[in-house]
C-alpha atoms as a PDB file:
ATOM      1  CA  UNK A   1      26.785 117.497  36.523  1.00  0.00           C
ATOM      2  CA  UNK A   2      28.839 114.404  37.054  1.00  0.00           C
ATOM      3  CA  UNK A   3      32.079 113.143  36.461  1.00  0.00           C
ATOM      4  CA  UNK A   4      31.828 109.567  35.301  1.00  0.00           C
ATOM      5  CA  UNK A   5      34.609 107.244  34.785  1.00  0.00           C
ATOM      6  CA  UNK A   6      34.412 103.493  33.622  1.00  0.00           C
ATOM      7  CA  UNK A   7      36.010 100.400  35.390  1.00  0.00           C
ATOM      8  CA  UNK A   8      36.633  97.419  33.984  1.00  0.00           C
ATOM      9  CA  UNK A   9      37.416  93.987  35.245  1.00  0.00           C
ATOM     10  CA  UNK A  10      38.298  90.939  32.622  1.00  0.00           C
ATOM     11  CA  UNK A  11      37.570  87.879  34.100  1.00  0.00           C
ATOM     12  CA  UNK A  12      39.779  85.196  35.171  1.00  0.00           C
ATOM     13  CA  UNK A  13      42.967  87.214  34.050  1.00  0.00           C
ATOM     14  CA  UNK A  14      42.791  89.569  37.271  1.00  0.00           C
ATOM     15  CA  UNK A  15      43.228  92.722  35.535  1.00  0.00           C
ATOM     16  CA  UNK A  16      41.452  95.976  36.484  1.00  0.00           C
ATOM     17  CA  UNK A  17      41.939  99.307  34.863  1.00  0.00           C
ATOM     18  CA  UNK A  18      39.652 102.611  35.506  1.00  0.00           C
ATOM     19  CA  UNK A  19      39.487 105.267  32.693  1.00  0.00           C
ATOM     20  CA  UNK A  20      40.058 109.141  33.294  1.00  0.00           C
ATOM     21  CA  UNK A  21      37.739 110.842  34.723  1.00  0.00           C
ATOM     22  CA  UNK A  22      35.440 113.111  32.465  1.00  0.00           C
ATOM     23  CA  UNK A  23      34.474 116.397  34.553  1.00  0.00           C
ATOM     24  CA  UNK A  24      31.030 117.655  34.598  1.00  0.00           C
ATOM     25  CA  UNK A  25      29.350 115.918  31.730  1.00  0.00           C
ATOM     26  CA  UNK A  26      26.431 113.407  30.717  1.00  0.00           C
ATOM     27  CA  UNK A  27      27.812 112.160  27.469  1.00  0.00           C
ATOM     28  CA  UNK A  28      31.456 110.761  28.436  1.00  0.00           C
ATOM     29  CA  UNK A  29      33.492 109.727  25.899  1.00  0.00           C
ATOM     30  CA  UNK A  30      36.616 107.396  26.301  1.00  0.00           C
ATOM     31  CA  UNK A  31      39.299 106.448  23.947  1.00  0.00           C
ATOM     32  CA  UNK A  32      41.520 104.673  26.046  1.00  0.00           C
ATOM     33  CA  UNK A  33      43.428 101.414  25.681  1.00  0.00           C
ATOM     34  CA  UNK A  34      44.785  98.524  27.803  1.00  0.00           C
ATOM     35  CA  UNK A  35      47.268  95.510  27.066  1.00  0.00           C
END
């Protein structure tokens, strides 16, 4: 199985951020937040 993890870019404010990685599944859930 996979481990997916999410990253995300917001334009123009050059911020970047990658959420945990969730081991060995195909329905990933994330419940993270940024400032």
């Amino acid at each position: 199985l996979p481990d997916p993890f999410a990253k995300v870019t917001v334009d123009g404010s050059g911020q970047c951020h990658s959420t945990d990685t969730c081991k060995a599944t195909l329905d990933p859930k994330w419940n993270q937040h940024y400032d």
